[in-house]
C-alpha atoms as a PDB file:
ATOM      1  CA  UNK A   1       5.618  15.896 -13.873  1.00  0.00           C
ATOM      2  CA  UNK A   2       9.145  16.472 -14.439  1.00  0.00           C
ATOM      3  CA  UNK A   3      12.193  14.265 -13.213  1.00  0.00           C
ATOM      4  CA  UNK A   4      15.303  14.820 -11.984  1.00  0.00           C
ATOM      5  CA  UNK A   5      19.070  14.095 -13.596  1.00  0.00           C
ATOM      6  CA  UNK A   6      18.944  10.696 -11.802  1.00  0.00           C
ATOM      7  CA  UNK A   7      15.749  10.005 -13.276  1.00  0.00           C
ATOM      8  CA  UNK A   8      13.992  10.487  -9.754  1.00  0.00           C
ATOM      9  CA  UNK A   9      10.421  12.132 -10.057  1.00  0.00           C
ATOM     10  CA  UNK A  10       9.802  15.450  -8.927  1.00  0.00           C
ATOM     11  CA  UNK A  11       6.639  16.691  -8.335  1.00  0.00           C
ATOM     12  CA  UNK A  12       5.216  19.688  -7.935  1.00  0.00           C
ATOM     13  CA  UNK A  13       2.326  19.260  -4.492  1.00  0.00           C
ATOM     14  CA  UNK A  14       0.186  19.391  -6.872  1.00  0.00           C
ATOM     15  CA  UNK A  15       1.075  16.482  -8.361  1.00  0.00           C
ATOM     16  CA  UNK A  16       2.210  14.828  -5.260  1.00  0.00           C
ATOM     17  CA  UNK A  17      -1.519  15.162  -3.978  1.00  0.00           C
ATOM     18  CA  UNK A  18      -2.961  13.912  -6.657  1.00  0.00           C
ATOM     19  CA  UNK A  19      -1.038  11.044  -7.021  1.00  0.00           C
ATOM     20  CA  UNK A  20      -1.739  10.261  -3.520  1.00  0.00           C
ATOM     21  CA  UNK A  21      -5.125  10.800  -3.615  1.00  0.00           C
ATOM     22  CA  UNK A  22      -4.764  13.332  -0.993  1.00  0.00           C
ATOM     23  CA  UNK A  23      -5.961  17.259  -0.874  1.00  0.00           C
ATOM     24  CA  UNK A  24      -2.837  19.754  -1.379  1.00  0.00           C
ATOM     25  CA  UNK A  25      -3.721  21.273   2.101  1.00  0.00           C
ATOM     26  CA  UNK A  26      -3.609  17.593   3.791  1.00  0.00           C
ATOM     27  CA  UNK A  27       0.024  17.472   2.084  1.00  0.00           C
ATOM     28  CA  UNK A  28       0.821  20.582   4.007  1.00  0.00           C
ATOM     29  CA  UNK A  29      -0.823  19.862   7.103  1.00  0.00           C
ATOM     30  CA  UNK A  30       1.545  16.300   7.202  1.00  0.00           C
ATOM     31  CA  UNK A  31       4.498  18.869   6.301  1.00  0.00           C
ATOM     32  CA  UNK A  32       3.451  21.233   9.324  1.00  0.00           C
ATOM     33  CA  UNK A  33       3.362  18.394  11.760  1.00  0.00           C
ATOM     34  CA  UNK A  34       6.992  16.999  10.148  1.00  0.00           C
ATOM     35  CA  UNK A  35       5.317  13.680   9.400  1.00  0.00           C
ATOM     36  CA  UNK A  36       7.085  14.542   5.573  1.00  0.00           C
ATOM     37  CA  UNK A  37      10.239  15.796   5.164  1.00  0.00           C
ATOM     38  CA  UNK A  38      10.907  19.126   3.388  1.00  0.00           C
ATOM     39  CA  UNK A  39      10.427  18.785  -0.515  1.00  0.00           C
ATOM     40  CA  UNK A  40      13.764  20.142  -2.300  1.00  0.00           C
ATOM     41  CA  UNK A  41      13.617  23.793  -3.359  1.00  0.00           C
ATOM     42  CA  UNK A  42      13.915  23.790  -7.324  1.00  0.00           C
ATOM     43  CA  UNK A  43      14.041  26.316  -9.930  1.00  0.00           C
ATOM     44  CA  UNK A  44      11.827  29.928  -8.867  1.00  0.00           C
ATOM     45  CA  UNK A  45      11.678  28.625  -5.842  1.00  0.00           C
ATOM     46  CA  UNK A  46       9.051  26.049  -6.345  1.00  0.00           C
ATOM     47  CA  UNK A  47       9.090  22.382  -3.944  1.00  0.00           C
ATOM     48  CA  UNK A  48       9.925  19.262  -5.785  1.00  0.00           C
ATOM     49  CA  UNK A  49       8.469  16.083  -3.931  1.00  0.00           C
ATOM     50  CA  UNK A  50       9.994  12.648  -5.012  1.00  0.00           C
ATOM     51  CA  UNK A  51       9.106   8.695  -4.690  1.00  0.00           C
ATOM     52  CA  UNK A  52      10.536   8.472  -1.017  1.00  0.00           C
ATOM     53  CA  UNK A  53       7.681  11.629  -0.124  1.00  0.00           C
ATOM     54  CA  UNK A  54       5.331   9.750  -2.150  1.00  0.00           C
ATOM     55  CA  UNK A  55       5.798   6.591  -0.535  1.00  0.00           C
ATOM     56  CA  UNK A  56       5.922   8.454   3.348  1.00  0.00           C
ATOM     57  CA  UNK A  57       2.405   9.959   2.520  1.00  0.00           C
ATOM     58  CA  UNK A  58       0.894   6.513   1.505  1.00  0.00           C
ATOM     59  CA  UNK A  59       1.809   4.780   4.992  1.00  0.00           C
ATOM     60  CA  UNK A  60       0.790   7.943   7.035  1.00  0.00           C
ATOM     61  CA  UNK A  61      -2.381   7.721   4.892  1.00  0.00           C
ATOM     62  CA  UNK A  62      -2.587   4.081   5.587  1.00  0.00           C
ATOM     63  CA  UNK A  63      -2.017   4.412   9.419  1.00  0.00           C
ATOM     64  CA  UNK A  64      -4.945   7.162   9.335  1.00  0.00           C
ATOM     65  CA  UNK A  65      -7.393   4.304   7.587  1.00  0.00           C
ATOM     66  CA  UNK A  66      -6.625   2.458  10.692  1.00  0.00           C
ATOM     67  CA  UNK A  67      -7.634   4.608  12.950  1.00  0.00           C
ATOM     68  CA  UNK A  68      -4.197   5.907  14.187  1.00  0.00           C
ATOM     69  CA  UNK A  69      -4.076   9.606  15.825  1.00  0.00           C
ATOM     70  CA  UNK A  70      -1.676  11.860  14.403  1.00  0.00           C
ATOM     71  CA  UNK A  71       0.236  11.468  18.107  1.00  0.00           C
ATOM     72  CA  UNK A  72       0.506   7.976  17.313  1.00  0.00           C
ATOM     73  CA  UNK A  73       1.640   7.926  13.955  1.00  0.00           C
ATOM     74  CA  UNK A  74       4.345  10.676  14.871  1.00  0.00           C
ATOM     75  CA  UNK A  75       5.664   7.635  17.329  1.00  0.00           C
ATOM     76  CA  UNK A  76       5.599   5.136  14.552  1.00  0.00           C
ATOM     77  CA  UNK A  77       7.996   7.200  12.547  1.00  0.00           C
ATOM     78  CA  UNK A  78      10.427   8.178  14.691  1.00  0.00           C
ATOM     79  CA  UNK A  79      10.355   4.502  15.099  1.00  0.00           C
ATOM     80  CA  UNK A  80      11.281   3.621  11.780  1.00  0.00           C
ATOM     81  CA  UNK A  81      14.970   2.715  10.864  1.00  0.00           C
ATOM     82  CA  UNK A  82      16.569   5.925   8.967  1.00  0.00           C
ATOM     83  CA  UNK A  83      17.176   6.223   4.948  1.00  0.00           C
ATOM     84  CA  UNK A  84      14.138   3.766   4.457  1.00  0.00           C
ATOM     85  CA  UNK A  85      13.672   3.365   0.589  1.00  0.00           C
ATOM     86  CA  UNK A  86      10.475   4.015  -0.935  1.00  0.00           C
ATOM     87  CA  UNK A  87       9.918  -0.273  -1.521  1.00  0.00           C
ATOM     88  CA  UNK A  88      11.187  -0.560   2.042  1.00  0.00           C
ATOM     89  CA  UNK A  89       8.202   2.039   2.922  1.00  0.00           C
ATOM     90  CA  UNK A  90       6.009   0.457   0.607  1.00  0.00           C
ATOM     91  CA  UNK A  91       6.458  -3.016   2.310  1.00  0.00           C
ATOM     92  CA  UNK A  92       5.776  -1.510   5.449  1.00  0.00           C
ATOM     93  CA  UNK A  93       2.153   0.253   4.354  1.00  0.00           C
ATOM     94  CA  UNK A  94       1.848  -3.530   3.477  1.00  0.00           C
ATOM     95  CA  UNK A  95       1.874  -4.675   6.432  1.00  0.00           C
ATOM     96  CA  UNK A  96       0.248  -1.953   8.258  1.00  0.00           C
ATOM     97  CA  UNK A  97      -2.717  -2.255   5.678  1.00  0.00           C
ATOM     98  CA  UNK A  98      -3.337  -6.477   6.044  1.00  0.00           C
ATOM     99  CA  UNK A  99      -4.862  -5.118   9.582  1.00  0.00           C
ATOM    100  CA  UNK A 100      -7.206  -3.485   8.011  1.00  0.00           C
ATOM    101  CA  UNK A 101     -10.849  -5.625   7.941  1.00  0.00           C
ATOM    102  CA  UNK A 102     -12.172  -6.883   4.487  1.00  0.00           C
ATOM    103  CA  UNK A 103     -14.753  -4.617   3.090  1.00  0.00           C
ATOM    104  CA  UNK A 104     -16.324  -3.865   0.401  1.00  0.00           C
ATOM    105  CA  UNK A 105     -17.861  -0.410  -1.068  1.00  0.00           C
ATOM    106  CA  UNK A 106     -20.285   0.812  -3.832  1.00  0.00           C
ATOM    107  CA  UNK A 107     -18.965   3.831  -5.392  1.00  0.00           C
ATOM    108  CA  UNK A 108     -20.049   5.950  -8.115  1.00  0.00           C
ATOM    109  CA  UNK A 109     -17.721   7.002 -11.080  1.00  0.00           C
ATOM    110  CA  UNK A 110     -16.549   9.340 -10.497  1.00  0.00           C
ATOM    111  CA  UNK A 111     -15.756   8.331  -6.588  1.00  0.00           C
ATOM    112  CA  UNK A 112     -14.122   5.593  -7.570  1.00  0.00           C
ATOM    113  CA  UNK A 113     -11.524   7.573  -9.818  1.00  0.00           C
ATOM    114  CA  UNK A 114     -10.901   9.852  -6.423  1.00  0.00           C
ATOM    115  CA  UNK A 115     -10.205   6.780  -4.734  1.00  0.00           C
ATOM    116  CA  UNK A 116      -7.802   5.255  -6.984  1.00  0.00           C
ATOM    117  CA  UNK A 117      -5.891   8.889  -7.407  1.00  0.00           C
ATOM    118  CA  UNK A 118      -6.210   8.904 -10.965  1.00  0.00           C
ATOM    119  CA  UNK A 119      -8.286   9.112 -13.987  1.00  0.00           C
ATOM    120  CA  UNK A 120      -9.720   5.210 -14.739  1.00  0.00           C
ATOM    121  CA  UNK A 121     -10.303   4.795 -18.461  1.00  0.00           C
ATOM    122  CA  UNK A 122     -12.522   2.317 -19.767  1.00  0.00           C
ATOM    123  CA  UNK A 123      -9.983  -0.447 -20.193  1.00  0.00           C
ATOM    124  CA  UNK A 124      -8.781   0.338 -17.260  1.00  0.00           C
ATOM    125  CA  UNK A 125     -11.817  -0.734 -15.032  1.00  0.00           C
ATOM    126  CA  UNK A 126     -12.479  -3.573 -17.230  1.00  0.00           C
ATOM    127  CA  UNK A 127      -9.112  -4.711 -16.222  1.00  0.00           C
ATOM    128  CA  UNK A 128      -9.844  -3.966 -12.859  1.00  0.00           C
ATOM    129  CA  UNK A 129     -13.091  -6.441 -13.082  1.00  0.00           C
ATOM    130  CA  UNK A 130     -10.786  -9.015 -14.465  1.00  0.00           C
ATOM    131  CA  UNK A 131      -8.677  -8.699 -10.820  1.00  0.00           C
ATOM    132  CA  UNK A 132     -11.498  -8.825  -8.739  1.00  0.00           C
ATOM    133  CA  UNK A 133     -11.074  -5.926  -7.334  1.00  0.00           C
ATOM    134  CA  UNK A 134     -14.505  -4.598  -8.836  1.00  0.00           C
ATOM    135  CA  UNK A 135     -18.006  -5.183 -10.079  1.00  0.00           C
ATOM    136  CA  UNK A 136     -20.789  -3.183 -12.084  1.00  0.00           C
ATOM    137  CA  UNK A 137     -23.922  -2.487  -9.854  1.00  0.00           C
ATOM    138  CA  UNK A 138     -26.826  -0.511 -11.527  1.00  0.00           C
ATOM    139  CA  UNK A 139     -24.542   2.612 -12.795  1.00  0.00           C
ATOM    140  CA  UNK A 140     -21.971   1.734  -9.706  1.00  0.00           C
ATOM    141  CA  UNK A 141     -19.390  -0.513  -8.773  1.00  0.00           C
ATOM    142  CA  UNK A 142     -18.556  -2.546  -6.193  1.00  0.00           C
ATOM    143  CA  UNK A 143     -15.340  -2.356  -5.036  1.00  0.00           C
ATOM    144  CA  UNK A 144     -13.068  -4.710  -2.820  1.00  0.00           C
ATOM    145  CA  UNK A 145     -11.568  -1.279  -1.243  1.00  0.00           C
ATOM    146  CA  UNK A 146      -8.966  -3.785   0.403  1.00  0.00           C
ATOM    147  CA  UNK A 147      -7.488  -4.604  -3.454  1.00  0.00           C
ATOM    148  CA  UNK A 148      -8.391  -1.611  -4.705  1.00  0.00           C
ATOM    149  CA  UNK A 149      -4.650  -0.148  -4.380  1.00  0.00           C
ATOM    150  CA  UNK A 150      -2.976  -3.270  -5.753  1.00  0.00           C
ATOM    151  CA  UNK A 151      -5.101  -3.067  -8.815  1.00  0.00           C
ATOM    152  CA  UNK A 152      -4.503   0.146  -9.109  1.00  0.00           C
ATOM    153  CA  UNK A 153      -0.598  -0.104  -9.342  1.00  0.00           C
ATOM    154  CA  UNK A 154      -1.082  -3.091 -11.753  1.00  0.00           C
ATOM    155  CA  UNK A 155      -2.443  -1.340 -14.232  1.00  0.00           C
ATOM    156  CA  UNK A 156       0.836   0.479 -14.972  1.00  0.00           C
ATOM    157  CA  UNK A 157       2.621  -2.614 -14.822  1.00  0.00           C
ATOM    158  CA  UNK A 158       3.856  -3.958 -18.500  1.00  0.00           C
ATOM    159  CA  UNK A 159       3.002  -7.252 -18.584  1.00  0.00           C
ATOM    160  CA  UNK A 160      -0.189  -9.144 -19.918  1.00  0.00           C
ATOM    161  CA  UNK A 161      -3.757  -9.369 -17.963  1.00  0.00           C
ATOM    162  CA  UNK A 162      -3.231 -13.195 -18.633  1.00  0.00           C
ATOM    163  CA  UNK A 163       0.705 -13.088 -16.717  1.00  0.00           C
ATOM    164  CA  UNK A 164      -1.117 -10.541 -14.181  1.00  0.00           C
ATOM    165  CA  UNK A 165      -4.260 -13.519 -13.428  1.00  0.00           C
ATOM    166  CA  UNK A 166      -1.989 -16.004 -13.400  1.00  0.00           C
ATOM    167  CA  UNK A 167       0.683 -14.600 -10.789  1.00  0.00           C
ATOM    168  CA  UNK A 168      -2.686 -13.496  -8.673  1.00  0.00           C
ATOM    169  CA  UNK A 169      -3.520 -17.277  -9.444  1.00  0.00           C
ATOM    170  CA  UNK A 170      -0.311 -17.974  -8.006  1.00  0.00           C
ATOM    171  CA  UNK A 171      -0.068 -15.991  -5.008  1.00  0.00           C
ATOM    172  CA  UNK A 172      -3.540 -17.093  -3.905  1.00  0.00           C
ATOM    173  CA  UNK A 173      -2.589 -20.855  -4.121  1.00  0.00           C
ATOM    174  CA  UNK A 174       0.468 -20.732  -2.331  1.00  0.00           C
ATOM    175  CA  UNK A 175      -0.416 -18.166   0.631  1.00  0.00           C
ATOM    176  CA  UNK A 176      -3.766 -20.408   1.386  1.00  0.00           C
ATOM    177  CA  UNK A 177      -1.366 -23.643   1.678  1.00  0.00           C
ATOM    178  CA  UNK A 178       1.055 -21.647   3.809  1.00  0.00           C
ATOM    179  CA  UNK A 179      -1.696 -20.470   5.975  1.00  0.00           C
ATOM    180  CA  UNK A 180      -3.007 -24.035   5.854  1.00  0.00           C
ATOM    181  CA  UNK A 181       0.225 -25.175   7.300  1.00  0.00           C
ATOM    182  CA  UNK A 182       0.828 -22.498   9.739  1.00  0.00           C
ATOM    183  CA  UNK A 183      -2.759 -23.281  11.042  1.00  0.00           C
ATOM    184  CA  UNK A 184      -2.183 -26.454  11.245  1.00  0.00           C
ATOM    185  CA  UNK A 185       1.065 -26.017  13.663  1.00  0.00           C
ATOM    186  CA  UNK A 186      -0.592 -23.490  15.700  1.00  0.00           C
ATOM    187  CA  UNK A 187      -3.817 -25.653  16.435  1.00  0.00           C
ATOM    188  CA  UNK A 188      -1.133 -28.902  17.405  1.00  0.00           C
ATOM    189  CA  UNK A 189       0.795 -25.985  19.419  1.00  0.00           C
ATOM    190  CA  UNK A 190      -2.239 -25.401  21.410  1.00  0.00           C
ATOM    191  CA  UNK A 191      -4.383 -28.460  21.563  1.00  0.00           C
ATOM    192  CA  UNK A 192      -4.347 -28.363  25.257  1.00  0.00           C
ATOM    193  CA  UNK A 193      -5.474 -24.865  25.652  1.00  0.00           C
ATOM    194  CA  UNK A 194      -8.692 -23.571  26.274  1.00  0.00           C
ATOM    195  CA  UNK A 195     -10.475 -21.652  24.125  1.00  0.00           C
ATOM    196  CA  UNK A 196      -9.998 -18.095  25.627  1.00  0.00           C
ATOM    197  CA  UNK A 197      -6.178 -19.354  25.580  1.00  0.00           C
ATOM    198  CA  UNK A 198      -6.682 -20.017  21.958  1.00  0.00           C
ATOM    199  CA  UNK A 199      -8.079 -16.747  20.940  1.00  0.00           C
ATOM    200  CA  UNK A 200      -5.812 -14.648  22.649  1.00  0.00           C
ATOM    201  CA  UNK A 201      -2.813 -16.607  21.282  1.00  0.00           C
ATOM    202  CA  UNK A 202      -4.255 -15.643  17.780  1.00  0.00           C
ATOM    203  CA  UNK A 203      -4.573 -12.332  18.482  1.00  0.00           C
ATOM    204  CA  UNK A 204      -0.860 -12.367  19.061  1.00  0.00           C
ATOM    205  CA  UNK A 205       0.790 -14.088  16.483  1.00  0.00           C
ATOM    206  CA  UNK A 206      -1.557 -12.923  13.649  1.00  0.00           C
ATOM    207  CA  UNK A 207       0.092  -9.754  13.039  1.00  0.00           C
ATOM    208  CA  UNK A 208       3.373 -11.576  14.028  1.00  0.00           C
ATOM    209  CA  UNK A 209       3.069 -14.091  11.381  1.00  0.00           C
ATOM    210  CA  UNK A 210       2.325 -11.437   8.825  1.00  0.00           C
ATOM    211  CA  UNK A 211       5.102  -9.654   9.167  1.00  0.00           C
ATOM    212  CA  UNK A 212       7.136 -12.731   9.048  1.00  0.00           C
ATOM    213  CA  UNK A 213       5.359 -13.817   5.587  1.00  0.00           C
ATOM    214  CA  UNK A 214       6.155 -10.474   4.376  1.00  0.00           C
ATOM    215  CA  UNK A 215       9.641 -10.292   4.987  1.00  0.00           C
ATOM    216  CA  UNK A 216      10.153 -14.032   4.122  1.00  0.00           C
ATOM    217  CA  UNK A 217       8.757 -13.270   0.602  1.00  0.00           C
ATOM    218  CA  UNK A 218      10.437  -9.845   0.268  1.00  0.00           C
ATOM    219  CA  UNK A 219      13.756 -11.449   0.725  1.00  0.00           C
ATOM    220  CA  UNK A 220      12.900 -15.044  -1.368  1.00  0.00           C
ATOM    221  CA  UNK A 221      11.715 -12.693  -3.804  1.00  0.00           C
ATOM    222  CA  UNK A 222      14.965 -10.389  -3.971  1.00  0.00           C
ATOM    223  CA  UNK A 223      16.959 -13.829  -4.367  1.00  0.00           C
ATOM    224  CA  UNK A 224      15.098 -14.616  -7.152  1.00  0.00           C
ATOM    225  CA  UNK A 225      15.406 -10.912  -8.534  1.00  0.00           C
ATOM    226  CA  UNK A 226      18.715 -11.057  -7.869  1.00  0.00           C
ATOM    227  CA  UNK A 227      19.701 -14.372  -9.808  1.00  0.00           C
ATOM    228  CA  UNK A 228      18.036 -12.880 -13.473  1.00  0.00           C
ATOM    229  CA  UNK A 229      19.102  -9.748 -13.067  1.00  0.00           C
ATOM    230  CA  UNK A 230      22.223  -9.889 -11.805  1.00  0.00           C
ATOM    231  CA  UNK A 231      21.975  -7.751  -8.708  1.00  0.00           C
ATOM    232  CA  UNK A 232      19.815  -6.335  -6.071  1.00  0.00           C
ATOM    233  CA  UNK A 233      19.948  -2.988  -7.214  1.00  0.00           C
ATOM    234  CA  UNK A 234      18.529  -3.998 -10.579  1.00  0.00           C
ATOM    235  CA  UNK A 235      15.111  -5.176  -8.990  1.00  0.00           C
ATOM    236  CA  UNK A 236      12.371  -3.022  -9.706  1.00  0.00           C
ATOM    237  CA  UNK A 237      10.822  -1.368  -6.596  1.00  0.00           C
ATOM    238  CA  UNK A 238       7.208  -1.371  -5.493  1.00  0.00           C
ATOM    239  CA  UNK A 239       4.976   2.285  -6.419  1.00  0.00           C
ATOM    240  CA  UNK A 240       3.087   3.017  -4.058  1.00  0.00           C
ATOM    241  CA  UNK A 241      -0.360   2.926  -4.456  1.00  0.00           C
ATOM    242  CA  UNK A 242      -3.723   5.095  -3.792  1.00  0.00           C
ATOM    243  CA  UNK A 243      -4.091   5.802  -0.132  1.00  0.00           C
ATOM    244  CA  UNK A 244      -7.243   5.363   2.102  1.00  0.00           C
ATOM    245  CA  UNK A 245      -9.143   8.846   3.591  1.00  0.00           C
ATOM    246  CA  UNK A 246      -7.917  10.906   6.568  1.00  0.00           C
ATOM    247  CA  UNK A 247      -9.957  10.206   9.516  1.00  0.00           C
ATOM    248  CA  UNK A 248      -7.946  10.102  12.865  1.00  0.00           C
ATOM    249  CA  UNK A 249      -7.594  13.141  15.109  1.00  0.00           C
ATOM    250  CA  UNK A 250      -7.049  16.821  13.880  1.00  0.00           C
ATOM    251  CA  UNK A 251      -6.291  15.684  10.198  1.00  0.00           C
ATOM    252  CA  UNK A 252      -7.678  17.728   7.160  1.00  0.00           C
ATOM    253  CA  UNK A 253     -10.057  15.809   4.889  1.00  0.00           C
ATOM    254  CA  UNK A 254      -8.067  14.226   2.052  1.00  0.00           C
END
């Protein structure tokens, strides 16, 4: 991989594909249907892809995993505000992804390096058993595919397994309180209500209250990014991670 004068990454769709997780020919099939912008034409001629294609092909992937046809997804982008960042796109495979039910896979070795986009060395997927986000199984694993991505990305960030634990720690404590309270004001909101009432108010303002956890933390957390470094522009953006497979509509296997 080679980079740019601004420091920006440019792959080749090679490397893009890889990264992603993806088959070279799915990257061109998404190109065909202009669900990724053009990559920019570089020395002999040859297509340089950077984090905001990167980051484009991980929600499309995403909306895929969920089930989304290709017409659908098409919608969804045009959708989208313009000159979205990659973190901005990143956020939003976020919160397309916390849709997606909790399951949990037994993959080989080798599968299991597909799915993560990238070679896993042995440290590596101890690490990754330290998250959670896998077990051995007779010569397998079993993987949480939902936290699969996360841990994935984690293991190129440079901090400590024990600061990594203890921020998961963290997040786990304070989401399950603010769920707790949430709950808690919903089922006072509602106490009246029968149950179908109940349910289909849930169905609602889950995805609703989601988003607005998302954003809520995106923007505490930029405050707090903002105070120790000194500006928004010096907070470090999200990489997005491993996609899930194609599997909606006319979409090459990834």
């Amino acid at each position: 991989m080679t980079t740019t004068d601004t420091g920006e990454p440019a792959l080749t769709i090679d490397e893009l594909a890889a990264r992603a997780g993806v088959t070279v020919r799915t990257v061109r099939f998404y190109g065909s249907r202009g669900l990724l912008p053009p990559p920019v034409i570089g020395p002999r001629r040859v297509g340089r892809y950077g984090r905001d294609h990167l980051a484009r092909l991980e929600l499309i992937e995403e909306m895929q995993h969920q089930g989304m046809t290709l017409a659908a997804i098409e919608r969804h982008l045009r959708q989208l505000p313009p000159g979205l960042s990659p973190h901005d796109l990143a956020v939003h495979r976020a919160v397309v992804a916390s849709w997606a039910p909790e399951g949990v896979e037994t993959l080989s070795r080798p599968e299991l390096a597909r799915r993560a986009g990238r070679r896993l060395s042995d440290e590596d997927v101890e690490r990754l058993a330290a998250m959670s986000v896998l077990t051995r199984q007779d010569g397998a694993f079993r993987v949480d595919t939902g936290l699969l991505r996360l841990g994935v990305e984690l293991l190129d960030v440079p901090l400590s397994e024990e600061t990594v634990l203890a921020a998961r720690t963290a997040l786990i404590e304070h989401a399950r309180a603010a769920a707790r309270e949430l709950s808690g004001l919903l089922r006072d909101a509602v106490a009246e209500r029968d149950t179908e009432d109940v349910r289909s108010l849930s169905a609602h303002m889950h995805p609703l209250v989601v988003q607005a956890l998302l954003t809520t933390f995106q923007r505490s957390l930029k405050e707090e990014l903002r105070e120790w470094v000194g500006s928004p522009e010096g907070a470090p953006e999200s990489a997005p991670g491993t996609p899930g497979n194609p599997g909606a509509e006319d979409a090459p296997s990834g």
